[in-house]
N, C-alpha and C. Protein backbone atom coordinates (compact mmCIF):
# COMPACT_ATOMS: atom_id res chain seq x y z
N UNK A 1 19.60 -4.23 -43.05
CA UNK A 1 20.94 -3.67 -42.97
C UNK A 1 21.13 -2.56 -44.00
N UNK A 2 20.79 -2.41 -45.38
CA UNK A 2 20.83 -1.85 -46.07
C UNK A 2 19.88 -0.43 -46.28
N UNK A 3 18.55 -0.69 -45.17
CA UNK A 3 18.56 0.59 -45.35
C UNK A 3 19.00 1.13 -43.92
N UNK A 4 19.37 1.09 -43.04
CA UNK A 4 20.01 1.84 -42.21
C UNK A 4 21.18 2.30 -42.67
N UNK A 5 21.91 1.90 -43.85
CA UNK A 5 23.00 2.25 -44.60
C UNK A 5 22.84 3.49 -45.24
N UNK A 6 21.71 3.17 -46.09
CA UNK A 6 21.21 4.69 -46.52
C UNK A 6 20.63 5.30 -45.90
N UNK A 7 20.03 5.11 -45.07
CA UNK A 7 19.39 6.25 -43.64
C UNK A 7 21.51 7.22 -43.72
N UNK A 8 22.10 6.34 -43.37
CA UNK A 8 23.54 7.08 -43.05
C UNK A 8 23.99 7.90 -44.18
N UNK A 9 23.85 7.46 -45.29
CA UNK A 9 23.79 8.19 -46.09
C UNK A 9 23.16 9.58 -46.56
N UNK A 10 22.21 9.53 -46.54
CA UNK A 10 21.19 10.51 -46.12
C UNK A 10 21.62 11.45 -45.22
N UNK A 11 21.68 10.87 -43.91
CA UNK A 11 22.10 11.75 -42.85
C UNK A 11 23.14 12.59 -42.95
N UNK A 12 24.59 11.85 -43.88
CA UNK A 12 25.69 12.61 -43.71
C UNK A 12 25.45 13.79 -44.61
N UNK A 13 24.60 13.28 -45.96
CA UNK A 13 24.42 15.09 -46.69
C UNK A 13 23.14 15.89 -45.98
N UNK A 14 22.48 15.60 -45.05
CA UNK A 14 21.38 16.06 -44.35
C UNK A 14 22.30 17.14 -42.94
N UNK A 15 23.73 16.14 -42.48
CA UNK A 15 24.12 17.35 -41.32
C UNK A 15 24.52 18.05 -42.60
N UNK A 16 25.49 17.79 -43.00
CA UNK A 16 26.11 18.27 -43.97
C UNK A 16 25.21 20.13 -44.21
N UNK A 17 24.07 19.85 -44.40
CA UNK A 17 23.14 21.14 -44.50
C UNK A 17 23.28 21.64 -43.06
N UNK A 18 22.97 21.48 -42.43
CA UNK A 18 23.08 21.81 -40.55
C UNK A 18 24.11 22.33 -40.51
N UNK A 19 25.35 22.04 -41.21
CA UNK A 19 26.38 22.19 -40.47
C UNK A 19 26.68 23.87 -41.42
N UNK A 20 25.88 23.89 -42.41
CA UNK A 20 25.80 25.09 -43.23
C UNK A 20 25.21 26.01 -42.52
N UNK A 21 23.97 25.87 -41.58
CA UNK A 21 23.21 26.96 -41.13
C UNK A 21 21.97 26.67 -42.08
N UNK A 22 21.85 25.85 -43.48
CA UNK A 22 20.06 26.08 -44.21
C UNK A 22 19.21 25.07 -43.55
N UNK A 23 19.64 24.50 -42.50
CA UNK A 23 18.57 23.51 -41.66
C UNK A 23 19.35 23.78 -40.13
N UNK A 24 18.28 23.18 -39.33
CA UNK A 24 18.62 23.09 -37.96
C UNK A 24 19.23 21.67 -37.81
N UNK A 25 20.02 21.62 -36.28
CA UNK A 25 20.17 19.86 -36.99
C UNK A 25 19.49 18.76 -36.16
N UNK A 26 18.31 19.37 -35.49
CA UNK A 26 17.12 19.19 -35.05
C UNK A 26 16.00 18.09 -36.38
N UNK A 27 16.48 19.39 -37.48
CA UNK A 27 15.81 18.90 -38.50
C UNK A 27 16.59 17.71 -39.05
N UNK A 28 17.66 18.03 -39.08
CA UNK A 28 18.64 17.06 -40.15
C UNK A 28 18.65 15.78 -39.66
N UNK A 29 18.38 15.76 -38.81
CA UNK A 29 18.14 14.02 -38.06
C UNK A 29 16.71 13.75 -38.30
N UNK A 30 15.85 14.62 -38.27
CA UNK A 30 14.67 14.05 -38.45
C UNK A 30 14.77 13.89 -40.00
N UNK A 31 14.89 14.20 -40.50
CA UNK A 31 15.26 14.14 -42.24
C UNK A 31 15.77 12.95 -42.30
N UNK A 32 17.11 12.81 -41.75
CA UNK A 32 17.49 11.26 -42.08
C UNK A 32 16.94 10.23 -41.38
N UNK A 33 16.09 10.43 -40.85
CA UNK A 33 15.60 9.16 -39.98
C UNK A 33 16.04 7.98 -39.23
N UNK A 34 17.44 9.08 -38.92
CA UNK A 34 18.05 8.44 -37.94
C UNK A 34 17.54 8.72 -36.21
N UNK A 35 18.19 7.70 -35.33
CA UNK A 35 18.42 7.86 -34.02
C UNK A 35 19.44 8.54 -33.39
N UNK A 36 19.26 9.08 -32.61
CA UNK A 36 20.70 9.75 -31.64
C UNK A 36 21.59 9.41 -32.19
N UNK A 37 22.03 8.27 -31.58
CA UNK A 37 23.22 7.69 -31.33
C UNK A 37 24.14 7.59 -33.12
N UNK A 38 22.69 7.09 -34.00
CA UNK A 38 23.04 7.11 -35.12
C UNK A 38 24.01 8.54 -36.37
N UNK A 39 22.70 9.07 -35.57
CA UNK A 39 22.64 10.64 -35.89
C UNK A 39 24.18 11.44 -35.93
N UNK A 40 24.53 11.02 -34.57
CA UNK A 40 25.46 12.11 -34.11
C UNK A 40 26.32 11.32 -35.33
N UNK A 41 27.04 9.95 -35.53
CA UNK A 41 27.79 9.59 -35.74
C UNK A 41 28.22 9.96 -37.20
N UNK A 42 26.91 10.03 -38.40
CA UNK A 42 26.95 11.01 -39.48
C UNK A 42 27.40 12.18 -39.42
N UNK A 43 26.38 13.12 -38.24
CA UNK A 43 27.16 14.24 -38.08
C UNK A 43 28.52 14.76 -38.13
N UNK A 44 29.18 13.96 -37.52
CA UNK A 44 30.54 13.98 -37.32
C UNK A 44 31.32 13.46 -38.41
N UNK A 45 30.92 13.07 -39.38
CA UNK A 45 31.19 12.57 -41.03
C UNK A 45 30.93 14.10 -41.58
N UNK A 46 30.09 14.79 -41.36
CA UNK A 46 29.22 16.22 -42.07
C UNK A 46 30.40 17.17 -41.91
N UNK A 47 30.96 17.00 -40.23
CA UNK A 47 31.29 18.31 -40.17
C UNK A 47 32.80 18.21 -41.12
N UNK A 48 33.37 16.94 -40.85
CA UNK A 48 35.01 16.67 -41.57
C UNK A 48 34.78 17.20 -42.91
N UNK A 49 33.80 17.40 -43.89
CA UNK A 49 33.45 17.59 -44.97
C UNK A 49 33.12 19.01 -44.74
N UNK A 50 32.74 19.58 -44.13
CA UNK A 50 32.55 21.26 -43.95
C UNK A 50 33.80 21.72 -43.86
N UNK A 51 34.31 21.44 -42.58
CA UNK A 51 35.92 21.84 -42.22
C UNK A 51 36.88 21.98 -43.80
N UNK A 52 36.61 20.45 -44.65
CA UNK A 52 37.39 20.56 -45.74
C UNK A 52 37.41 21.49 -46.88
N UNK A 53 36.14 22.01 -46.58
CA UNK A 53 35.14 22.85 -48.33
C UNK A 53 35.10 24.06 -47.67
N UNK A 54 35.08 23.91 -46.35
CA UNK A 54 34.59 25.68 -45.96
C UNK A 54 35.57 27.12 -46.83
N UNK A 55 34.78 28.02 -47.35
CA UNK A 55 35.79 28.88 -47.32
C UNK A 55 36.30 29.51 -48.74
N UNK A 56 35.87 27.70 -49.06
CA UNK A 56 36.24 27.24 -50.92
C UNK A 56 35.14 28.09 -51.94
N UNK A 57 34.91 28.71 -52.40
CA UNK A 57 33.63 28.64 -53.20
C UNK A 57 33.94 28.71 -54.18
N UNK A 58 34.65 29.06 -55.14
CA UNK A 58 34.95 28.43 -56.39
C UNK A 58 34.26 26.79 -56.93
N UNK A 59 35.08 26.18 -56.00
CA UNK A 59 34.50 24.65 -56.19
C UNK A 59 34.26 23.84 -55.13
N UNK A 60 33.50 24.62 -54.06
CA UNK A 60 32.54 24.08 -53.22
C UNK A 60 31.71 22.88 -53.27
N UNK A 61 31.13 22.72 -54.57
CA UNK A 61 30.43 21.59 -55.19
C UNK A 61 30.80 20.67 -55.40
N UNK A 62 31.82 20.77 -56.04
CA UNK A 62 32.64 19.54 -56.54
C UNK A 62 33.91 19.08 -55.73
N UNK A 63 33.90 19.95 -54.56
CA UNK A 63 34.52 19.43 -53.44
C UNK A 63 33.65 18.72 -52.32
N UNK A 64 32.20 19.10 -51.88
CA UNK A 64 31.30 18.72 -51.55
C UNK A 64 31.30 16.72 -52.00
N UNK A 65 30.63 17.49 -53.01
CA UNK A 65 30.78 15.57 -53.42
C UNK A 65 31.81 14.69 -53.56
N UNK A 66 33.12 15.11 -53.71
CA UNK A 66 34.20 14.23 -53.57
C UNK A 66 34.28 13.79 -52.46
N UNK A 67 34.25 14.75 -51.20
CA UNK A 67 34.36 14.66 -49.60
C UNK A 67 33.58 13.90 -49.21
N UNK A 68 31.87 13.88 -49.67
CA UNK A 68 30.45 12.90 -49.72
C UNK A 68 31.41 11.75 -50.29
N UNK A 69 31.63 11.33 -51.22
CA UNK A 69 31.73 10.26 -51.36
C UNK A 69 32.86 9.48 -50.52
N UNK A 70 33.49 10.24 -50.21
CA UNK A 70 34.91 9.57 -49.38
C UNK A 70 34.24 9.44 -47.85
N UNK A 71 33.26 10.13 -47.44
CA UNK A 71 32.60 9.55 -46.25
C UNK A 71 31.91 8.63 -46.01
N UNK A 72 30.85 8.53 -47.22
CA UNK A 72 29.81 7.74 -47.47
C UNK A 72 30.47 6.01 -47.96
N UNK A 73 31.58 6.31 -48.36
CA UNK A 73 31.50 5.17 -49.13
C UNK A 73 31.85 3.81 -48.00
N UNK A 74 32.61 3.88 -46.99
CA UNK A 74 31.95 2.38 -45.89
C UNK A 74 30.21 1.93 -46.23
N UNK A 75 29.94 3.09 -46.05
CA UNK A 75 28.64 2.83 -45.69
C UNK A 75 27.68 2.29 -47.00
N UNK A 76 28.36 2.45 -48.34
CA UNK A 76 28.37 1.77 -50.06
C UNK A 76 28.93 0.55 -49.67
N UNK A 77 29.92 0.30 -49.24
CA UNK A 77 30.27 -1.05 -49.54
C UNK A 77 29.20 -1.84 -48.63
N UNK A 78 28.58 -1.13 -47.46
CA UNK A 78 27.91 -2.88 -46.66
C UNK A 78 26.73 -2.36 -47.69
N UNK A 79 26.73 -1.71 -48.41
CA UNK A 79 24.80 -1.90 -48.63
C UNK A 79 25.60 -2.84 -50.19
N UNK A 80 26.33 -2.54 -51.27
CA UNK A 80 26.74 -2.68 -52.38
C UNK A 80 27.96 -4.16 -52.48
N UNK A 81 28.60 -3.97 -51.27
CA UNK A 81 29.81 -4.56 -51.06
C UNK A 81 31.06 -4.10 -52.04
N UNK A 82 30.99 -2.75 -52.62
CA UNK A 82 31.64 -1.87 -53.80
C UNK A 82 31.51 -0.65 -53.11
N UNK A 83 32.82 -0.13 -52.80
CA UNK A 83 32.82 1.71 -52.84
C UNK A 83 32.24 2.07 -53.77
N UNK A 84 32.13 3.51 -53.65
CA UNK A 84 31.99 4.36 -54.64
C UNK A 84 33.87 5.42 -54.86
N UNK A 85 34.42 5.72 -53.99
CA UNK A 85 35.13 6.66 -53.84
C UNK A 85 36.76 5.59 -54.43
């Protein structure tokens, strides 16, 4: 259970790149070593986090990871049973 958790993890900063244009997201699934079905479902975690930062660059970064962690963190508590966010 726990590592398909972080497979999701993975994945969501892996579209997260895809959804930038510095990977395909061909690649970004193969990166996270997810499945389809799995895949898309990160994806769609990636893009809510693009949509939010796009545009930003000042603090792109540190909006990046706040947004990462507010996506990721379901997916902290089943591996941790503790958010992060």
């Amino acid at each position: 259970m726990a590592k398909q958790e972080i497979k999701k993890v993975n994945g969501v900063v892996t579209a997260f790149f895809a959804h930038t244009g510095h990977i395909s997201k061909a690649e970004a699934q193969e990166m996270s070593g997810l499945d389809a079905s799995h895949f898309e479902e990160v994806y769609a975690k990636a893009a809510k986090i693009f949509d939010k930062i796009d545009g930003d660059k000042n603090t792109k970064v540190n909006k990046l990871l706040d947004h990462l962690a507010a996506e990721v963190d379901e997916y902290m508590k089943k591996i941790s049973g503790v958010g992060i966010a």
